[in-house]
Protein backbone atom coordinates (compact mmCIF):
# COMPACT_ATOMS: atom_id res chain seq x y z
CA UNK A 1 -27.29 11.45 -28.38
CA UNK A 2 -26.30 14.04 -25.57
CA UNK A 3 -24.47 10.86 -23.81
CA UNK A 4 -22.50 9.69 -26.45
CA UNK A 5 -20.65 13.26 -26.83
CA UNK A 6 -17.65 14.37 -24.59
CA UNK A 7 -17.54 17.25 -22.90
CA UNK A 8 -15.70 19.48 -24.78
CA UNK A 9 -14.15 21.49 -21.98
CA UNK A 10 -12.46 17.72 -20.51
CA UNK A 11 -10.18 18.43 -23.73
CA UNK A 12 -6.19 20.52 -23.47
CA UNK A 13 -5.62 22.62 -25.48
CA UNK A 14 -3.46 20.10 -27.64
CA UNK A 15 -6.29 17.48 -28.16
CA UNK A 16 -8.60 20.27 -29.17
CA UNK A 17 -5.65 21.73 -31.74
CA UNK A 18 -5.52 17.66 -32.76
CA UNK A 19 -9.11 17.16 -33.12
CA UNK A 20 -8.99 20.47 -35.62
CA UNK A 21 -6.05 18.43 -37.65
CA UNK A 22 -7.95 15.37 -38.14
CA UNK A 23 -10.95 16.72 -39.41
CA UNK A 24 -8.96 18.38 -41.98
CA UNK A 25 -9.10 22.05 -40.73
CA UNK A 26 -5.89 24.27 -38.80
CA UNK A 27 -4.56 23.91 -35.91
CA UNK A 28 -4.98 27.43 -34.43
CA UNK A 29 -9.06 26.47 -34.54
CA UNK A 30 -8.10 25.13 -31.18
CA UNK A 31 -6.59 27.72 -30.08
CA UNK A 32 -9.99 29.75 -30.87
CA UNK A 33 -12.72 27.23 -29.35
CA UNK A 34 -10.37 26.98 -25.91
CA UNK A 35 -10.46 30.51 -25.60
CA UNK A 36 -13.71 30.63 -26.02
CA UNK A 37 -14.62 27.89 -23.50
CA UNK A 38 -12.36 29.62 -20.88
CA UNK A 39 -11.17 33.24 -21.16
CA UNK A 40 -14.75 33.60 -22.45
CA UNK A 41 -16.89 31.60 -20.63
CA UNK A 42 -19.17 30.11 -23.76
CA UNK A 43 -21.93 27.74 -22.47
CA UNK A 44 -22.84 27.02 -26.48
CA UNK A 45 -21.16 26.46 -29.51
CA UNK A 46 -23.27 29.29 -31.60
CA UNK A 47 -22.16 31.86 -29.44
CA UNK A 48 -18.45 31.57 -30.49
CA UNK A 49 -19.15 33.72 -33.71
CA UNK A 50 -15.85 34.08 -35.16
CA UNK A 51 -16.01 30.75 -36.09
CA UNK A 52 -18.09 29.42 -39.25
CA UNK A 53 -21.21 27.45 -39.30
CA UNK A 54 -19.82 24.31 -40.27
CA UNK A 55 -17.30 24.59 -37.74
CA UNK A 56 -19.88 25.19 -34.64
CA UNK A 57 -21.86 22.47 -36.37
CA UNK A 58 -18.82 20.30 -36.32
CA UNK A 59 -18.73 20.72 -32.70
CA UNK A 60 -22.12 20.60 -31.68
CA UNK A 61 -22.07 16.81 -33.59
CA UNK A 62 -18.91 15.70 -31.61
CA UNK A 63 -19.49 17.76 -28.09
CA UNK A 64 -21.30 18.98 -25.19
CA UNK A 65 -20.21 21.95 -23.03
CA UNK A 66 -21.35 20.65 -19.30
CA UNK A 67 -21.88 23.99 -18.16
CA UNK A 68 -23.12 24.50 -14.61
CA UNK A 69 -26.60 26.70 -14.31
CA UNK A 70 -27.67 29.35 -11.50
CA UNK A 71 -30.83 27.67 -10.47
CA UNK A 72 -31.76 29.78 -7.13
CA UNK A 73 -30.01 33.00 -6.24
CA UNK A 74 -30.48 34.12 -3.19
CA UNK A 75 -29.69 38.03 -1.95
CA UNK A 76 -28.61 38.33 1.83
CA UNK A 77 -29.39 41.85 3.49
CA UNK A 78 -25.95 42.47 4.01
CA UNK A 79 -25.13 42.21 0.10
CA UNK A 80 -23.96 38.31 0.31
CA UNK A 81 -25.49 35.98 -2.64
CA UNK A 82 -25.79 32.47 -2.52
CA UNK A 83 -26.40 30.61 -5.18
CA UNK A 84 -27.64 27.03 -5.97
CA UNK A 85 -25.74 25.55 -8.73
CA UNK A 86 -27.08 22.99 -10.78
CA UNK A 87 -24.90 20.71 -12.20
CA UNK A 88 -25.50 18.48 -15.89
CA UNK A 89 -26.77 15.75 -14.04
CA UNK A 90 -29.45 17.24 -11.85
CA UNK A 91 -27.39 17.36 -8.80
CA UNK A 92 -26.79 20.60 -6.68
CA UNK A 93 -24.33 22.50 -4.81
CA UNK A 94 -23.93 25.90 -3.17
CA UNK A 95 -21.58 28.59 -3.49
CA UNK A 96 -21.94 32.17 -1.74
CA UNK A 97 -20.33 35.83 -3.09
CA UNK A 98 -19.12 37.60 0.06
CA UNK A 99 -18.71 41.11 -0.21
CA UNK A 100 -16.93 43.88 1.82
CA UNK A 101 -15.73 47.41 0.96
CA UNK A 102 -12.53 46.67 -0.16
CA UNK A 103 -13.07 42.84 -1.53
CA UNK A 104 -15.40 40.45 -3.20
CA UNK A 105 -14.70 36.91 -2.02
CA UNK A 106 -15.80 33.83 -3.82
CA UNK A 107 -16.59 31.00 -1.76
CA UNK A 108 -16.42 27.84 -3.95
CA UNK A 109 -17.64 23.81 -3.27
CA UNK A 110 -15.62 21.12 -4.42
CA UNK A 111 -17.72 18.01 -3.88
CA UNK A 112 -21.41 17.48 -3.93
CA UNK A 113 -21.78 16.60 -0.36
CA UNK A 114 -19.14 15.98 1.82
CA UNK A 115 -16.79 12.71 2.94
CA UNK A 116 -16.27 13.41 6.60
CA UNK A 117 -18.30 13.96 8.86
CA UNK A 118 -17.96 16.87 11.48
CA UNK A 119 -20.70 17.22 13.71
CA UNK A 120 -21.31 20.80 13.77
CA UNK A 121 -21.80 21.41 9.76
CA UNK A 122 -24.56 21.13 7.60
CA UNK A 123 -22.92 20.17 4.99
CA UNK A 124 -21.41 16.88 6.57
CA UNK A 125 -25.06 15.59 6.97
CA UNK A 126 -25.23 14.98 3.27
CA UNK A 127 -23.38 11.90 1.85
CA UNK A 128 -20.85 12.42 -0.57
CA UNK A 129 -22.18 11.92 -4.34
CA UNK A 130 -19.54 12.95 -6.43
CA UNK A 131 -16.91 14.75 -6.71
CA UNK A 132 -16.67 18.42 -8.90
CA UNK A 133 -14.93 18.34 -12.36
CA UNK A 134 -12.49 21.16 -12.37
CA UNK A 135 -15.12 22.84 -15.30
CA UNK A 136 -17.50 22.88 -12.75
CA UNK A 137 -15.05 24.34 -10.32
CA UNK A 138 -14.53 26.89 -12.49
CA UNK A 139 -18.04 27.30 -13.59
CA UNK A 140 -18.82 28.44 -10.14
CA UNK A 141 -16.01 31.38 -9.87
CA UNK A 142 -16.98 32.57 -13.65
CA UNK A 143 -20.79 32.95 -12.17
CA UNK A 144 -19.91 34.58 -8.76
CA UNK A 145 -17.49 37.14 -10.95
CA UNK A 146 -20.30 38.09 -13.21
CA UNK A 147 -22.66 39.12 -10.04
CA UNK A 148 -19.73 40.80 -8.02
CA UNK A 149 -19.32 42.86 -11.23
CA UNK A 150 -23.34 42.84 -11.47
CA UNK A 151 -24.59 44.17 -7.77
CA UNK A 152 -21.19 45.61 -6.72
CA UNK A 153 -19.11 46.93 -9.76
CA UNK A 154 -15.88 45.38 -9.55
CA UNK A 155 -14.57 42.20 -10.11
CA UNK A 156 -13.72 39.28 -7.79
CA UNK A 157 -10.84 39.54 -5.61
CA UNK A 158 -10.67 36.68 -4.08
CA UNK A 159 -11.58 33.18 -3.57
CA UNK A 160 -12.05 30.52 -0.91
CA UNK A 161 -12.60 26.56 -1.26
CA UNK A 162 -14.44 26.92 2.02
CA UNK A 163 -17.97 25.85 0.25
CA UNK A 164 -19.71 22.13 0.27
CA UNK A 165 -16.96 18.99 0.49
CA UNK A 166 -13.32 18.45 2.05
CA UNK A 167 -11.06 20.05 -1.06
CA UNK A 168 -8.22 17.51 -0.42
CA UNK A 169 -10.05 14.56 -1.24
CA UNK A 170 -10.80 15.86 -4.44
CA UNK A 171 -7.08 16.85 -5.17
CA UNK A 172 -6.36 16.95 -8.82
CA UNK A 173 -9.48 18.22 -9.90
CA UNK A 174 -9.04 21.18 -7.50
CA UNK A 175 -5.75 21.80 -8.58
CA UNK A 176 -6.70 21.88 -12.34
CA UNK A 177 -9.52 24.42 -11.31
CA UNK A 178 -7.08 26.61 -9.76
CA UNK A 179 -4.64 25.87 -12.78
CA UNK A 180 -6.81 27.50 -14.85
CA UNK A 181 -8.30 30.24 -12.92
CA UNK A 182 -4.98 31.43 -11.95
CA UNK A 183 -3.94 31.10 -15.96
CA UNK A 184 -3.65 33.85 -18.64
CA UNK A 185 -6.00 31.74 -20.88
CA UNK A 186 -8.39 31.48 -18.16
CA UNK A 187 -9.27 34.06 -15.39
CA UNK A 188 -5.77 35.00 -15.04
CA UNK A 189 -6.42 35.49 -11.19
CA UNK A 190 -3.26 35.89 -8.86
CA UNK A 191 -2.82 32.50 -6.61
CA UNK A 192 -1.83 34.31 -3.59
CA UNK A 193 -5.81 35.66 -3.60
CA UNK A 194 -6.81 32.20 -3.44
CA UNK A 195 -7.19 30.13 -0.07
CA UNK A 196 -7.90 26.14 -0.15
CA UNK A 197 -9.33 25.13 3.53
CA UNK A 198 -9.11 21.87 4.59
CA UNK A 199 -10.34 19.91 7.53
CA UNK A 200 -6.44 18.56 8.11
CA UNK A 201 -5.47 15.64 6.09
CA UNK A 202 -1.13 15.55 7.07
CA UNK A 203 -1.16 13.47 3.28
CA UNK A 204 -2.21 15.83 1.54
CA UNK A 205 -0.99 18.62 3.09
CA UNK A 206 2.57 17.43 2.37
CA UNK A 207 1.44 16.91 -1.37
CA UNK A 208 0.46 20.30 -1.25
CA UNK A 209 3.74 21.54 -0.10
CA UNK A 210 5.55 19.00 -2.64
CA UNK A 211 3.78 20.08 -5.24
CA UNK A 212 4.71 23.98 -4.91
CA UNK A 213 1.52 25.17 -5.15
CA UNK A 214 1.62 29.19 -4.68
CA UNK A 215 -2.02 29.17 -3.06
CA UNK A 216 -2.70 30.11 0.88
CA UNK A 217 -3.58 27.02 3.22
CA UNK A 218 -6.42 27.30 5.78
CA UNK A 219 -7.12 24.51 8.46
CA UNK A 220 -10.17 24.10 10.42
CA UNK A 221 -8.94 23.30 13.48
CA UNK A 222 -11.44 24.11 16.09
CA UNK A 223 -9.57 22.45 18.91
CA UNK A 224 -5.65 21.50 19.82
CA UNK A 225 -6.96 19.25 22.20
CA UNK A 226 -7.33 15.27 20.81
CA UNK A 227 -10.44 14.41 22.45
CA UNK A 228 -12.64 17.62 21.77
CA UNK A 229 -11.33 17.23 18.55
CA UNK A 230 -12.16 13.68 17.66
CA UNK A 231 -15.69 14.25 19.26
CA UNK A 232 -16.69 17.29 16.81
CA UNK A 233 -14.49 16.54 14.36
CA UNK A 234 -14.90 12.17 14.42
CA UNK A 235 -12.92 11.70 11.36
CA UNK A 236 -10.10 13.27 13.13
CA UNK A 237 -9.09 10.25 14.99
CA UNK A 238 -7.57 8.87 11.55
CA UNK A 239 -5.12 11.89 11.58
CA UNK A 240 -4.18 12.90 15.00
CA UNK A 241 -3.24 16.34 15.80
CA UNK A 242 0.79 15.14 15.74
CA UNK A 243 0.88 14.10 11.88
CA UNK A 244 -1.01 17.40 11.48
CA UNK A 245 1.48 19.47 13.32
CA UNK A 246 3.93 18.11 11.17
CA UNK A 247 2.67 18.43 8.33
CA UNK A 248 2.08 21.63 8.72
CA UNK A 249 5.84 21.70 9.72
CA UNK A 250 7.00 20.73 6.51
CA UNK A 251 4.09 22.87 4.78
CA UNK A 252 5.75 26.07 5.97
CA UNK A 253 9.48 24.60 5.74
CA UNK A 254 8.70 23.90 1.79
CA UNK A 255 6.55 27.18 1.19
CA UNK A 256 7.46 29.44 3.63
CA UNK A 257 3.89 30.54 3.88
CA UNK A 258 1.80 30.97 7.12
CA UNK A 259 -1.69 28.57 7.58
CA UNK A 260 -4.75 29.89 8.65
CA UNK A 261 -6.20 28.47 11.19
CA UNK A 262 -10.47 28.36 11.17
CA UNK A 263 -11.43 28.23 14.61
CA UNK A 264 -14.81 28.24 15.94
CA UNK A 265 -15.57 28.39 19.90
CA UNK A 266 -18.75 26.78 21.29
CA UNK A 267 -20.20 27.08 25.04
CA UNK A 268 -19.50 24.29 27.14
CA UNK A 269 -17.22 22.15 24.00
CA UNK A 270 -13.87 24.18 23.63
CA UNK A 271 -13.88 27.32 25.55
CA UNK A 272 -12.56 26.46 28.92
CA UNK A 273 -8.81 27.60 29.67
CA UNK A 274 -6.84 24.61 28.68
CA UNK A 275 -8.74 24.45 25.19
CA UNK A 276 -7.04 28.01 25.03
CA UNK A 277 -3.89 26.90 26.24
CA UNK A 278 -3.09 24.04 23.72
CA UNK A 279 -4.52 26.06 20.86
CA UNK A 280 -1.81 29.22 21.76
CA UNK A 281 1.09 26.22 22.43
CA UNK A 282 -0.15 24.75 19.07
CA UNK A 283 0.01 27.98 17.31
CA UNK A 284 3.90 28.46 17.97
CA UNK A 285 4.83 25.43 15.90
CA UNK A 286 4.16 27.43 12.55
CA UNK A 287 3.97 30.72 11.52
CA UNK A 288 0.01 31.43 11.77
CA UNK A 289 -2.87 33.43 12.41
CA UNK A 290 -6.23 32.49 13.65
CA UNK A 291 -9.39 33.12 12.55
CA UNK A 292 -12.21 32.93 15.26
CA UNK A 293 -15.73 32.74 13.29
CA UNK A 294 -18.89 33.26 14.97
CA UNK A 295 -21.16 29.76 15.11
CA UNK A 296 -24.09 29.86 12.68
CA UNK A 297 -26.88 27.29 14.30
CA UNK A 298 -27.60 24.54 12.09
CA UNK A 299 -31.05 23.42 14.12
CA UNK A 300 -29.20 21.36 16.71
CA UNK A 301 -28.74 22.25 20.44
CA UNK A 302 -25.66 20.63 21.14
CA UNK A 303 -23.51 23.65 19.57
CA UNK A 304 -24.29 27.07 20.56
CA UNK A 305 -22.20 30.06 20.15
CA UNK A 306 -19.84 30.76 23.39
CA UNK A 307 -20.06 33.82 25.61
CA UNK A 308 -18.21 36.97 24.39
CA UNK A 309 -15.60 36.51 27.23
CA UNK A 310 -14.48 33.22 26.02
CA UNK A 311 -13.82 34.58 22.72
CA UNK A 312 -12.36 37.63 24.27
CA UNK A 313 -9.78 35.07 26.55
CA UNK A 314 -8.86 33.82 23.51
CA UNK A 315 -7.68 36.87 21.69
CA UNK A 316 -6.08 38.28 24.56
CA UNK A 317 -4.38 35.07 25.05
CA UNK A 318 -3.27 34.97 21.51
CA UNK A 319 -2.57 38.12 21.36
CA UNK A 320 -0.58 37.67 24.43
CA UNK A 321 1.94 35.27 22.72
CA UNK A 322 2.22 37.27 19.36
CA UNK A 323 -0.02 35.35 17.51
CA UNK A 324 -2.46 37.32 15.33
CA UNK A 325 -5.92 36.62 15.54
CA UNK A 326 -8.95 37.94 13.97
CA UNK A 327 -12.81 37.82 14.58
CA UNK A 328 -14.67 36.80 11.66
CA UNK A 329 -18.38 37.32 11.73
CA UNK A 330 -20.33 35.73 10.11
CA UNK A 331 -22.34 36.87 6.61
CA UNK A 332 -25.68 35.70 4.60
CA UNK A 333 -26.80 34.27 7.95
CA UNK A 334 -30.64 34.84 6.83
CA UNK A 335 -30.20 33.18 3.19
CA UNK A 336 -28.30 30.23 5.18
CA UNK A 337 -24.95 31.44 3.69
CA UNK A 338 -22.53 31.75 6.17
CA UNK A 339 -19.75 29.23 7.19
CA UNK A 340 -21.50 25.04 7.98
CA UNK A 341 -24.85 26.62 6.95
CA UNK A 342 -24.56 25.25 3.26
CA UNK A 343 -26.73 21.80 2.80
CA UNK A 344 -29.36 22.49 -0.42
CA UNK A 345 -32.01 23.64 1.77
CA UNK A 346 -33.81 25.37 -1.18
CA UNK A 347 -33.44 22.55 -3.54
């Protein structure tokens, strides 16, 4: 039965080299069926035909490839695709292809669902069910590649874990995604094209920086001020602003690479003048630069997109104190792609 097998893709390299061994065949078969599952991207065992018969039979009587599958794909007007990925065990998550004239971005989930709980995304209203294998991490980028190179004629550039779930609460399995889509014997992507945005855990920030990883760091801040942000952001009040300031500290001190901040500005929440003035006086701890991203409604009234000025007192008071900042707006905002919009509304 289809639940007795292992996935095949759970395997290194080694075991599969092993497995070869045992059942009385060469090593180097391994070599062959890994490179198929990853440089090539084979969802079945028939389609990796330079190996014999008996040898896909072999397989297909010891193994399952838990391959993700495009179930909805969705085409915004302004070229951004999202698509509805449906996992081996009927559960769904989003990811979204974001293109511009000079890039094609991957945006990525990690988790089905989400573990915190910030009040403004869509996401966050759906429990946590599971978290992503790094296959089906991966599954997502190989998918996203094939339509950039589809609808826009070149391949990905980059890619964001900015999609469903908090990517630090799913730590190793994120970093053995990026492991192998950063790898020669995967998608052999640079990791300084690949971002991992998290909602600001200090703990695993400083993991990140212990662990040397050569990936860019983006925080979703969305206020420098403790009681805004443990209002929109409730989970915040288990890692206060302070153990986030240092760990972002010891981030840059280990890596010497600046964080992103993600910073969105709603009427009447964070867009007075002392919201700006912590969030410049927060900004001069680390090297940074801040990205303000237009609010996409998620049916609620409480958070509604601030006036142009505020956002306009915020870059000139950035700008002001040498701190780069950048308007983001938003994309896919009629498929429900852009940023907090993603929550399985088509499944």
């Amino acid at each position: 039965m289809q639940a007795d097998k292992k996935d095949i893709r759970s395997l290194s390299k080694e075991a599969l080299r092993d497995f070869f061994v045992v059942q009385g065949d060469k090593a180097f078969r391994g070599n062959q069926v890994y490179e198929w599952l990853w440089v090539k991207g084979a969802h079945d065992f028939n389609a990796m035909s330079n190996l014999s018969k008996e040898t896909r039979t072999l397989l297909d009587q010891h193994f399952v490839i838990n391959h993700v599958k495009v179930d909805q794909m969705q085409r915004s007007l302004d070229g951004t695709i999202k698509n509805a990925v449906k996992l081996h065990d009927g559960l769904v998550v989003e990811s979204v292809l974001i293109p511009t004239d000079t890039r094609t971005t991957a945006c990525v989930s990690s988790q089905v669902g989400c573990s915190l709980d910030c009040e403004f995304c869509a996401t966050a209203r759906l429990k946590r069910m599971r978290n992503l294998n790094p296959d089906e991490i991966y599954d997502q980028v190989v998918a996203i590649n094939k339509e950039s190179e589809t609808y826009h004629n070149r391949k990905l550039s980059n890619i964001v874990f900015m999609g469903m779930g908090e990517p630090l609460m799913n730590y190793n399995n994120v970093m053995k995604a990026i492991e192998k889509i950063t790898h020669d014997e995967g998608l052999g992507m640079s990791p300084k094209r690949i971002t991992v945005s998290t909602s600001g855990l200090p703990k695993m920030i400083v993991k990140l920086a212990d662990d040397a990883v050569k990936f860019k760091l983006a925080v979703s801040l969305h206020s420098a001020r403790e009681e805004v942000r443990n209002k929109i952001m409730p989970f915040s009040k288990n890692f206060p602003l302070n153990d986030l300031r240092k760990s972002l500290e010891y981030w840059y001190a280990k890596t010497k690479s600046k964080v992103t901040y993600e910073y969105v500005v709603w009427k009447g929440i964070n867009d007075a003048a002392e919201d700006i003035d912590a969030l410049v006086k927060f900004c001069k701890y680390v090297p940074c630069k801040v990205n303000l991203i237009e609010y996409n409604p998620i049916d609620d009234g409480e958070f509604q997109q601030a006036d142009s000025n505020a956002i306009e007192a915020y870059i000139t008071a950035l700008e002001r104190n040498k701190i780069v900042a950048v308007v983001r707006r938003s994309r896919g905002k009629d498929i429900d792609a852009a940023c907090g919009q993603l929550a399985n509304k088509n499944v």
